[in-house]
C-alpha atoms as a PDB file:
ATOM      1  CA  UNK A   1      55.284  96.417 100.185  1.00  0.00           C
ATOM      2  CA  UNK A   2      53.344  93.345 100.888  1.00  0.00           C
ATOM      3  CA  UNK A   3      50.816  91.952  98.382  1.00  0.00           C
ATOM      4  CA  UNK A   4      48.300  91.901 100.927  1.00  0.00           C
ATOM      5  CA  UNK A   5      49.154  96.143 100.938  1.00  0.00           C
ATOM      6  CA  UNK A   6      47.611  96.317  96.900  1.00  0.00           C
ATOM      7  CA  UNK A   7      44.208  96.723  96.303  1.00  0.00           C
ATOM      8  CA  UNK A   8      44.636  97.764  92.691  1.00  0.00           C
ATOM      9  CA  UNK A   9      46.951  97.907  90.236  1.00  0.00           C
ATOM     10  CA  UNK A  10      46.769  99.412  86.456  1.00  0.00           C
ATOM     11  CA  UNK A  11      48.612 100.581  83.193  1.00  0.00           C
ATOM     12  CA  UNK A  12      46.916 103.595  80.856  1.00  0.00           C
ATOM     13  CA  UNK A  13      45.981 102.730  77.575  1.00  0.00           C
ATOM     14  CA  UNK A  14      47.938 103.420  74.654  1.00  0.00           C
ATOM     15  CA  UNK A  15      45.246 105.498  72.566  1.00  0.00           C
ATOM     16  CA  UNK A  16      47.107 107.912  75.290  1.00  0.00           C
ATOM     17  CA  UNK A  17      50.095 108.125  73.172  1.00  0.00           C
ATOM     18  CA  UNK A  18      48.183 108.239  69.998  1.00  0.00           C
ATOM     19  CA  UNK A  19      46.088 111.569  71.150  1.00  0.00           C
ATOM     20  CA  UNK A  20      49.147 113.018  71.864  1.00  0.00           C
ATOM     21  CA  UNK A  21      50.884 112.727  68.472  1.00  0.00           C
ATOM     22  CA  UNK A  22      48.199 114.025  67.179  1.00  0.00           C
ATOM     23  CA  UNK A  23      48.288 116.876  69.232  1.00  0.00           C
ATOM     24  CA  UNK A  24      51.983 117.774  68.384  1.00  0.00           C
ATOM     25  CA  UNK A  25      51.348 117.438  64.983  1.00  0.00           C
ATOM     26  CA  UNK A  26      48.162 119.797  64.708  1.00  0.00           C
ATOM     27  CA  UNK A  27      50.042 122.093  67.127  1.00  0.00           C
ATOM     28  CA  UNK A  28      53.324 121.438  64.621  1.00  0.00           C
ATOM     29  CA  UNK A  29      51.914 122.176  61.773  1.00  0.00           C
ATOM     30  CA  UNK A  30      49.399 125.371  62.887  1.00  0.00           C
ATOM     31  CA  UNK A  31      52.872 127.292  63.978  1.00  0.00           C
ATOM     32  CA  UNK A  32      54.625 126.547  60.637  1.00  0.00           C
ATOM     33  CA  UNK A  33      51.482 126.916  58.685  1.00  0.00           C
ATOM     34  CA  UNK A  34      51.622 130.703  60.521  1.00  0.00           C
ATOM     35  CA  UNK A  35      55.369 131.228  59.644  1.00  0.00           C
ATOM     36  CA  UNK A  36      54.874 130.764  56.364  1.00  0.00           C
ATOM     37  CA  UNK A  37      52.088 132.873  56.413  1.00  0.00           C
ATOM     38  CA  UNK A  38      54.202 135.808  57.824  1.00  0.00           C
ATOM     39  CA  UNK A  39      56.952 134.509  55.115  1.00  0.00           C
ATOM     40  CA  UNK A  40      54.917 135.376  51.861  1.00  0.00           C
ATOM     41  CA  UNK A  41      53.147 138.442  53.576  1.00  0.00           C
ATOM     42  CA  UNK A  42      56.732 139.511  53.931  1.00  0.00           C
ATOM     43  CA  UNK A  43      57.582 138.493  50.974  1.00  0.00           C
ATOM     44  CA  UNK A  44      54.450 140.445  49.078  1.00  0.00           C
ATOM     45  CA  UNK A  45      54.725 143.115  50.863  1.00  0.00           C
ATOM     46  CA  UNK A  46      58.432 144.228  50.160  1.00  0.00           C
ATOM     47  CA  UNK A  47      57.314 143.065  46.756  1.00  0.00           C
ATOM     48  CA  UNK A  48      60.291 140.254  46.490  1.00  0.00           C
ATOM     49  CA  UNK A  49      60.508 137.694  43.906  1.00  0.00           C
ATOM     50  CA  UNK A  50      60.497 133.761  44.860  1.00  0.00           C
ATOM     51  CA  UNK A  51      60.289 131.266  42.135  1.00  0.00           C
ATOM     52  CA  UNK A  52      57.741 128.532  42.924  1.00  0.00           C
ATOM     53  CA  UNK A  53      60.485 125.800  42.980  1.00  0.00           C
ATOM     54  CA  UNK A  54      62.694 127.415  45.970  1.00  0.00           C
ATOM     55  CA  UNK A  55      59.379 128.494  47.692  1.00  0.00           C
ATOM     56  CA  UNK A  56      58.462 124.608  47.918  1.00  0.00           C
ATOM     57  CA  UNK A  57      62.211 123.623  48.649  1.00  0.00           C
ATOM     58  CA  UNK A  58      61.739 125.657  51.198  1.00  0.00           C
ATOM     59  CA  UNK A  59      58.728 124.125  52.543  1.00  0.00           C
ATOM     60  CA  UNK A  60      60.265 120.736  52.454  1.00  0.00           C
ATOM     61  CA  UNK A  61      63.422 121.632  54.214  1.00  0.00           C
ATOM     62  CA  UNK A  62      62.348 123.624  56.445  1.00  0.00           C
ATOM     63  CA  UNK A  63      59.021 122.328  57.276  1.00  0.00           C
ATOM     64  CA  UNK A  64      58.792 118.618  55.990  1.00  0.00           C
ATOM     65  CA  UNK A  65      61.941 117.126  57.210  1.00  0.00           C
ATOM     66  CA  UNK A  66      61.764 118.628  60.598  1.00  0.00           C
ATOM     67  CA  UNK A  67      58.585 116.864  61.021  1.00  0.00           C
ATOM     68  CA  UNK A  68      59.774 113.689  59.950  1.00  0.00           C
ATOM     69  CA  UNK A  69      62.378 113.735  62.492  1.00  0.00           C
ATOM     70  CA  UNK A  70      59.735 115.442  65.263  1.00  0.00           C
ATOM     71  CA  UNK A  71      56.974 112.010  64.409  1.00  0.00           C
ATOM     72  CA  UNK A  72      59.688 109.929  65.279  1.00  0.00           C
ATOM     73  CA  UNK A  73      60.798 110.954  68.439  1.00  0.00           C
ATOM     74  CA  UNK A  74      57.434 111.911  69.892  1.00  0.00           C
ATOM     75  CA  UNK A  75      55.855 108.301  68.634  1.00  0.00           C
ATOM     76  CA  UNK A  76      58.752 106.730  70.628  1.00  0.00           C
ATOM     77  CA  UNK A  77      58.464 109.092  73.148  1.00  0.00           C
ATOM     78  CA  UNK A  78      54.751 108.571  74.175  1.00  0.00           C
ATOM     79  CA  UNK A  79      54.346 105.204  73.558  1.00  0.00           C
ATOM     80  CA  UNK A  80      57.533 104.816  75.808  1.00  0.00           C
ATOM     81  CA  UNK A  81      55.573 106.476  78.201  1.00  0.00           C
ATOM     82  CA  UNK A  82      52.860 105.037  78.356  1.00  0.00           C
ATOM     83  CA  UNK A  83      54.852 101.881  78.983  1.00  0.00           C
ATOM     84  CA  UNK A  84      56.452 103.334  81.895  1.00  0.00           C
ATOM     85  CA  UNK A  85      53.441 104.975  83.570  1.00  0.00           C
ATOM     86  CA  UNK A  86      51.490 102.689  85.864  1.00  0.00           C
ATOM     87  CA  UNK A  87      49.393 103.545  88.993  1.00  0.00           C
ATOM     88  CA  UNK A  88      49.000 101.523  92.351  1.00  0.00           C
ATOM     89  CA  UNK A  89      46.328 101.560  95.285  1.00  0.00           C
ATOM     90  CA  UNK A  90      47.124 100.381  98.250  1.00  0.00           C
ATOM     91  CA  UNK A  91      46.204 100.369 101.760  1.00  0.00           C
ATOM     92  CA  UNK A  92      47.474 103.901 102.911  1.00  0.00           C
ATOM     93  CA  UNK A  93      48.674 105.415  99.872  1.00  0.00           C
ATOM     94  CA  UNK A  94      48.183 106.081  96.100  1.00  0.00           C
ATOM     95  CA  UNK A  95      51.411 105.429  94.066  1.00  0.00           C
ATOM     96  CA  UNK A  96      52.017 106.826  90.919  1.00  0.00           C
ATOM     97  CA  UNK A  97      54.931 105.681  88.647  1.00  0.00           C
ATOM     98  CA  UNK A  98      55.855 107.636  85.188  1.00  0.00           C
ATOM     99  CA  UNK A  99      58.634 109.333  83.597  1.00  0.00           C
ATOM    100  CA  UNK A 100      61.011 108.585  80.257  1.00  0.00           C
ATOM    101  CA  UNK A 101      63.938 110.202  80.770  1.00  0.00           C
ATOM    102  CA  UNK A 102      63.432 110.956  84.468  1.00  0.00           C
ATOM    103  CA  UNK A 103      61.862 108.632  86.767  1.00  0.00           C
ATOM    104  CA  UNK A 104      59.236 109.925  89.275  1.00  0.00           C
ATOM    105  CA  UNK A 105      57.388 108.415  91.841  1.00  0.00           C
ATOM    106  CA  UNK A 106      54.655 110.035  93.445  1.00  0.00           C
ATOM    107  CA  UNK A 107      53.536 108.803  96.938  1.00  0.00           C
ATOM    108  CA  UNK A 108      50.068 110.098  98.124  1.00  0.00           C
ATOM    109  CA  UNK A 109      48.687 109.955 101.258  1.00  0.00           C
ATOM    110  CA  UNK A 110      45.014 109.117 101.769  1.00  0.00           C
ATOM    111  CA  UNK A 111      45.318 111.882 104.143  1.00  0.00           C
ATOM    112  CA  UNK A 112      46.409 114.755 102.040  1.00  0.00           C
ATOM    113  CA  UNK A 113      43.531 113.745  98.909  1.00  0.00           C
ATOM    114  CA  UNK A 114      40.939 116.437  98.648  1.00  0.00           C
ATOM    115  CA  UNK A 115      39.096 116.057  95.506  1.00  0.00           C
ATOM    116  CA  UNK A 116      39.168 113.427  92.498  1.00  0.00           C
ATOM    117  CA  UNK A 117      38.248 115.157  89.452  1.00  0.00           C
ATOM    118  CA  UNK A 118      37.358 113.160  85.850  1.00  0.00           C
ATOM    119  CA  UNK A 119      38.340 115.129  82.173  1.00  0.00           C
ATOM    120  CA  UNK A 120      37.333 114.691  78.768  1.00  0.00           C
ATOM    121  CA  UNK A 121      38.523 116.524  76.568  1.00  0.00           C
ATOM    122  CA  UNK A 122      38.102 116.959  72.643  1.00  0.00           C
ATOM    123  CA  UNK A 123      41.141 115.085  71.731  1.00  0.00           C
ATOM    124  CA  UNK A 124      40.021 112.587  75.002  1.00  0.00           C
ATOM    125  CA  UNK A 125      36.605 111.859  73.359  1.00  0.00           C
ATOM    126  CA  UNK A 126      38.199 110.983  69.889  1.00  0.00           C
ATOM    127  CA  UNK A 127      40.115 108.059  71.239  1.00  0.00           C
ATOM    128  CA  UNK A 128      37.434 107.246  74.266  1.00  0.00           C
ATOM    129  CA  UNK A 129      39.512 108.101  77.299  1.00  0.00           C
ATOM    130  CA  UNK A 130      39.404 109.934  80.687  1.00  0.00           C
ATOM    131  CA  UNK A 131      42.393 111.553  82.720  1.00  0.00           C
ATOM    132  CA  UNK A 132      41.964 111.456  86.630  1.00  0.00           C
ATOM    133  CA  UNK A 133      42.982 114.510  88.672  1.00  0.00           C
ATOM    134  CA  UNK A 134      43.690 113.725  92.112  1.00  0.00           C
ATOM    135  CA  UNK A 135      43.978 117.459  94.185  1.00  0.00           C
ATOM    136  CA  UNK A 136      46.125 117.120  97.266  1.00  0.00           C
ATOM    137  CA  UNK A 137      46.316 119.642  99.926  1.00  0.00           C
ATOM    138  CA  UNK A 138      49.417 120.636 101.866  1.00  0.00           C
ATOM    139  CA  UNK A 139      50.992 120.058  99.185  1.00  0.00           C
ATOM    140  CA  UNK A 140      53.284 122.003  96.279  1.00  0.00           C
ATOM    141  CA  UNK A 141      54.397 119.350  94.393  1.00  0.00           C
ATOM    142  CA  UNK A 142      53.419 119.495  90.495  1.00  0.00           C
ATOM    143  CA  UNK A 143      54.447 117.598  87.219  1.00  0.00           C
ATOM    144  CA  UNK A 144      55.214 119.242  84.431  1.00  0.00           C
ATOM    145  CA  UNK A 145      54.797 117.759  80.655  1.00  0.00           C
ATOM    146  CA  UNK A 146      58.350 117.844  79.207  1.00  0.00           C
ATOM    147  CA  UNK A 147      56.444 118.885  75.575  1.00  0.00           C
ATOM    148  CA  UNK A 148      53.940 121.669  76.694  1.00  0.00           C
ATOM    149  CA  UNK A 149      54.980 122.894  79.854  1.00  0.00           C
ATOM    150  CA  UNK A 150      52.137 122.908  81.663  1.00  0.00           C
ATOM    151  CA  UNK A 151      51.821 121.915  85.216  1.00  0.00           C
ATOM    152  CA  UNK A 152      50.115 119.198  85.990  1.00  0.00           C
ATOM    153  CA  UNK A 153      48.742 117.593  89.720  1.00  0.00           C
ATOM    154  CA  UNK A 154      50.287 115.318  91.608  1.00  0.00           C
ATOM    155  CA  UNK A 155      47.677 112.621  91.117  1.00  0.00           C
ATOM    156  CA  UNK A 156      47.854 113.051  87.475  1.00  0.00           C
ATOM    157  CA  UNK A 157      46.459 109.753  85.391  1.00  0.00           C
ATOM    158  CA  UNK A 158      45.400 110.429  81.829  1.00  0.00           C
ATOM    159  CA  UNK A 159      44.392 107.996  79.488  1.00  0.00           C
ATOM    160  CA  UNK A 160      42.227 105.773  81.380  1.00  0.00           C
ATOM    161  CA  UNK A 161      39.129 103.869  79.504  1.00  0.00           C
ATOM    162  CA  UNK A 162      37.290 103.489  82.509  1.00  0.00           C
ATOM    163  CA  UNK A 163      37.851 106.198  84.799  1.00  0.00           C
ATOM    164  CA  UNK A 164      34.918 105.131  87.289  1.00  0.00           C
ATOM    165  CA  UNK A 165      36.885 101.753  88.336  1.00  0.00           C
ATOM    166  CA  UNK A 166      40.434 103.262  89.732  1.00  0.00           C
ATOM    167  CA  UNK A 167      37.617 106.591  91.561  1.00  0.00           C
ATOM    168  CA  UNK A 168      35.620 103.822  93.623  1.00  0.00           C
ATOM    169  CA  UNK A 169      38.886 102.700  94.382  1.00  0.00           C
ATOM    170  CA  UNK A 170      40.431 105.066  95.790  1.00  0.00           C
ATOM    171  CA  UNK A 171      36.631 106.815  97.278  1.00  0.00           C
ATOM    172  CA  UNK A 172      36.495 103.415  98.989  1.00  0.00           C
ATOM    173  CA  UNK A 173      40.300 103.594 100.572  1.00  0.00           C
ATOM    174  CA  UNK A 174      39.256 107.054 101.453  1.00  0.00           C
ATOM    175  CA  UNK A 175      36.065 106.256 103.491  1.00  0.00           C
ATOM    176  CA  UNK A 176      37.936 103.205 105.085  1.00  0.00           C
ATOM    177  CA  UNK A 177      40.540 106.065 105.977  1.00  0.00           C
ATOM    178  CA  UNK A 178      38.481 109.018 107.396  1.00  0.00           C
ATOM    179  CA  UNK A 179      36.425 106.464 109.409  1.00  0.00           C
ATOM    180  CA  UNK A 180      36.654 106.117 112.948  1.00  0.00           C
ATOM    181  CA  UNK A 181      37.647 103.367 113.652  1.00  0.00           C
ATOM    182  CA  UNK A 182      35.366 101.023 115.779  1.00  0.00           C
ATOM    183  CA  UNK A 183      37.300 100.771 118.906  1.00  0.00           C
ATOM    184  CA  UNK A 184      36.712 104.224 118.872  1.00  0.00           C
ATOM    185  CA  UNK A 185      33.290 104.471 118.337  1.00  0.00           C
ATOM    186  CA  UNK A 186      32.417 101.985 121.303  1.00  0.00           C
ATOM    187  CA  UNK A 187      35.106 104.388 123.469  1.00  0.00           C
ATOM    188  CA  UNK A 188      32.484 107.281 122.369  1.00  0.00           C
ATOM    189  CA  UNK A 189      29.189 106.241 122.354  1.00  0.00           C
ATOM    190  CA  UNK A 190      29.122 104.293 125.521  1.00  0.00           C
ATOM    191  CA  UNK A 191      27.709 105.489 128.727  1.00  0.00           C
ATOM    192  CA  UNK A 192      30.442 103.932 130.898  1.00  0.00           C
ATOM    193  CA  UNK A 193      33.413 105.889 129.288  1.00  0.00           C
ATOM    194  CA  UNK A 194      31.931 109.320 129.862  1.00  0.00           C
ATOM    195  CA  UNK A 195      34.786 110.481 131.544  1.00  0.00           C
ATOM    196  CA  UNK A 196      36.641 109.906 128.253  1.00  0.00           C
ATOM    197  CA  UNK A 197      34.004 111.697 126.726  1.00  0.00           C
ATOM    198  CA  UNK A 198      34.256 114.534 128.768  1.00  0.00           C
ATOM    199  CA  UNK A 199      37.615 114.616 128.290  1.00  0.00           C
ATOM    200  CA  UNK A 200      37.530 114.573 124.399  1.00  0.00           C
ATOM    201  CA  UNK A 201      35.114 116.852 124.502  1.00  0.00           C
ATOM    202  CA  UNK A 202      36.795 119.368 126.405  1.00  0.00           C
ATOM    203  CA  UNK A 203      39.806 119.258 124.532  1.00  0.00           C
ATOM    204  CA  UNK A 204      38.094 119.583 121.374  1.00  0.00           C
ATOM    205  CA  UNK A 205      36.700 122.679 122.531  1.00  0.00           C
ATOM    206  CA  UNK A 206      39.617 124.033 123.447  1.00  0.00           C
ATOM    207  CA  UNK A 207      41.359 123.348 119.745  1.00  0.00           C
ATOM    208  CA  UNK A 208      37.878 125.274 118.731  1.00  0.00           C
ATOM    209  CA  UNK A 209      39.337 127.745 120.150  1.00  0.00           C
ATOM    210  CA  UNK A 210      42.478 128.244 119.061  1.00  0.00           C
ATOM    211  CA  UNK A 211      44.613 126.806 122.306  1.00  0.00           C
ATOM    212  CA  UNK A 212      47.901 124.808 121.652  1.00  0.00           C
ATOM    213  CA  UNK A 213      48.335 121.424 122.969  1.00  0.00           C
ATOM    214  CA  UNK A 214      51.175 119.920 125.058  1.00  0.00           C
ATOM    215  CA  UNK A 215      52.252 116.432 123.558  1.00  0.00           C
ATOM    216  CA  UNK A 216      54.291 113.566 125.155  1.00  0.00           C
ATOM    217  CA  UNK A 217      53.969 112.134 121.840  1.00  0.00           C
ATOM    218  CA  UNK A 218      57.842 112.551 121.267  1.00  0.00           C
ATOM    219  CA  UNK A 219      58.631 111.324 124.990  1.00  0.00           C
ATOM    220  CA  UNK A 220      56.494 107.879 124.301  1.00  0.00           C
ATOM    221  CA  UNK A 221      57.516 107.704 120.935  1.00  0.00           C
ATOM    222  CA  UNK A 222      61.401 107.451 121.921  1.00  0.00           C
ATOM    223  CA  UNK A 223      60.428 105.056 124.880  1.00  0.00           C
ATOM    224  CA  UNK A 224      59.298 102.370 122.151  1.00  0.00           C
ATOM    225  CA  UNK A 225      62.350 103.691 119.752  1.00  0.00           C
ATOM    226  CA  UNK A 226      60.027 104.635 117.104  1.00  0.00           C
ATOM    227  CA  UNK A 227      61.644 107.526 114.286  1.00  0.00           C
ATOM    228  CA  UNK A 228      59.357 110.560 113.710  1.00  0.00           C
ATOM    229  CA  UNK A 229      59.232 108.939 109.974  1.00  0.00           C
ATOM    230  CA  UNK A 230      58.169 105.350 111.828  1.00  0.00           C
ATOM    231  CA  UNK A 231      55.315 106.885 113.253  1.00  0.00           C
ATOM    232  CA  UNK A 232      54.338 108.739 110.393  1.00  0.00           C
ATOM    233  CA  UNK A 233      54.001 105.383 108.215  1.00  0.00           C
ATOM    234  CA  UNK A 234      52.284 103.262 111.119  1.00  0.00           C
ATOM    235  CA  UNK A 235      49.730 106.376 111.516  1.00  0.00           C
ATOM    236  CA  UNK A 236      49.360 106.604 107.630  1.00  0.00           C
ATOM    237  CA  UNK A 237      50.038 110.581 107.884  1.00  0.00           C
ATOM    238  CA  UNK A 238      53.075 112.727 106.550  1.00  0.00           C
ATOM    239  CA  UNK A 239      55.959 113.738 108.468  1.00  0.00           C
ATOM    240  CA  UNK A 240      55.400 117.094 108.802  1.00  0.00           C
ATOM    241  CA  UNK A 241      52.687 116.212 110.787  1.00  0.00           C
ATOM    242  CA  UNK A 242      53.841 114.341 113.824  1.00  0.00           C
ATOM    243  CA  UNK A 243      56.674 116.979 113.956  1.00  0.00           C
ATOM    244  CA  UNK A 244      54.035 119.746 114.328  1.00  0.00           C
ATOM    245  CA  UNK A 245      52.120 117.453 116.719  1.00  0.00           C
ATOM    246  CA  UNK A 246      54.870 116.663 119.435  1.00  0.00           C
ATOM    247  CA  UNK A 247      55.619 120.611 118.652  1.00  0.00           C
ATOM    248  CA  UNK A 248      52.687 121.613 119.710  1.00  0.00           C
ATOM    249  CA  UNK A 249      51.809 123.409 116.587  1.00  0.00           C
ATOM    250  CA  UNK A 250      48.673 121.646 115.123  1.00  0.00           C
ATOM    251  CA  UNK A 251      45.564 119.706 117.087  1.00  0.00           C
ATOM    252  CA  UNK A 252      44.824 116.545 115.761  1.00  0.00           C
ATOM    253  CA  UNK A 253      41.454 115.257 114.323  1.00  0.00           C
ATOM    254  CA  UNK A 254      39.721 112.384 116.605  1.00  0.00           C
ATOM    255  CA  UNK A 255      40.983 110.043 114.383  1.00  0.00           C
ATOM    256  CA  UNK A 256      44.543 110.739 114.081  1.00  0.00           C
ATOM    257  CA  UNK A 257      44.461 111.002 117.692  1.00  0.00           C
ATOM    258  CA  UNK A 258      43.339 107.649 118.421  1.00  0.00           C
ATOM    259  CA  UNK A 259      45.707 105.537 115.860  1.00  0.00           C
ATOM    260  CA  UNK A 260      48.824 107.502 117.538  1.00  0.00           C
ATOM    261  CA  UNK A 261      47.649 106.378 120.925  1.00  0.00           C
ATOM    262  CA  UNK A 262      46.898 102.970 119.371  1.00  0.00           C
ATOM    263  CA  UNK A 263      50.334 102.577 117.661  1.00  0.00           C
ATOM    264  CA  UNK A 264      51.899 103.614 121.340  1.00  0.00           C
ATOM    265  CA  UNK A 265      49.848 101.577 122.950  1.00  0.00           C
ATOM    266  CA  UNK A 266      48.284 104.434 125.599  1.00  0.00           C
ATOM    267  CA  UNK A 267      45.244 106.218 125.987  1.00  0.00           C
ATOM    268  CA  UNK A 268      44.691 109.334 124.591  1.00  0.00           C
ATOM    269  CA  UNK A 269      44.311 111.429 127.421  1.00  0.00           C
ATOM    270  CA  UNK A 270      47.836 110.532 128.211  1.00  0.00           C
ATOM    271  CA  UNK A 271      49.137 112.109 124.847  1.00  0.00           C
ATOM    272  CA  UNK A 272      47.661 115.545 124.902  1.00  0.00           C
ATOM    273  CA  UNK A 273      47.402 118.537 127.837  1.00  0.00           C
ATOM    274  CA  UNK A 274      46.454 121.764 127.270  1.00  0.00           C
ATOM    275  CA  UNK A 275      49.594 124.517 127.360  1.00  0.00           C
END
């Protein structure tokens, strides 16, 4: 990746890792606190006898010492975390970077990002920070939190302090994505390409309804010794996607359309006919 590829680059804040130790130790201390609960309704109700001394030896080594050991992994745990998560926007894709014992890095598409969601939660508002939820589609890919289990989105960035600076950033990488671009634009709205236009607009109402397309994409591709995954990257798509395009499988938006042309350098009525 070239620097000239970054737009933005940032670390979450380590009031992160303090919300979450206090988490675990409310949630800690709530299930013991019920144990013992059940112990001495047990206890009263087979009407056993505990002196007061083994009852609070119990307490400590049972309850107390545990924790001990519990605080000191999770406050190395989550700060470690923190120190390992960072977050990265670039010029096609949102990179995510996290993990402690296992490494993970998440690449996003601009092209798969549906929604960008903001939380604050109870424990959030004590310590004055935001998680970012970034929904992808076509997508099944999840994190899970190794200490509660839940499953979490891809774009997952919690512990931000100001949530609003990393959203315009990626909002404004989205509306430079979904653009058309403006060789496009001219190729549209002027009069003398209106056999283009009737072309794209025949085509389009074809997709409309429901017919599958014939591609050369693969042929062309090939000529210039471009790999499916080559494409993908120059395009700034997935995969998947060029493999369902030279398959014939999925019509392309305007957009799409046009950088594959652009990236093999023909027109677009040259990629596409109607099966």
């Amino acid at each position: 990746m070239s620097k000239n590829d970054l737009d933005f680059q940032g670390k979450i804040s380590r009031d992160y890792a303090k919300k979450q130790i206090l988490k675990g130790s409310i949630g800690y201390f709530l299930f013991y606190a019920s144990w013992m609960f059940l112990t001495s309704g047990l206890i009263y109700f087979f009407e056993a006898s505990i002196q007061l001394e083994w009852f609070l030896l119990m307490i400590f080594y049972v309850v107390l010492i545990p924790y001990v050991f519990y605080l000191i992994f999770t406050i190395w745990y989550e700060f470690k975390y923190v120190k390992m998560f960072s977050f990265e926007v670039q010029e096609n894709t949102l990179v995510i970077r996290h993990g402690v014992f296992n490494r993970v890095k998440a690449t996003i598409p601009y092209s798969r990002i549906q929604n960008i969601n903001m939380t604050n939660g109870v424990f959030d508002r004590m310590y004055k920070t935001f998680t970012v939820k970034v929904e992808t589609a076509g997508s099944s890919a999840v994190t899970a939190s190794s200490q509660s289990g839940h499953l979490k989105p891809e774009g997952y960035i919690p512990g931000l302090k100001d949530p609003t600076l990393i959203e315009n950033k990626i909002k404004e990488r989205l509306m430079r994505y979904s653009a058309i671009p403006s060789g496009l634009e001219d190729k549209i709205f002027k009069p003398e390409e209106l056999a283009f236009d009737n072309f794209i607009s025949y085509i389009l109402s074809k997709m409309r309804e429901g017919e599958k397309l014939r591609t050369s994409i693969k042929e062309r591709r090939e000529g210039v010794k471009l790999t499916v995954a080559n494409l993908a990257e120059k395009v700034g798509v997935p995969i998947n996607t060029i493999k369902y395009l030279e398959e014939g499988k999925y019509n392309p938006s305007l957009a799409v359309a046009y950088k594959i042309a652009e990236v093999l350098n023909c027109k677009i009525e040259e990629l596409f006919k109607l099966a």
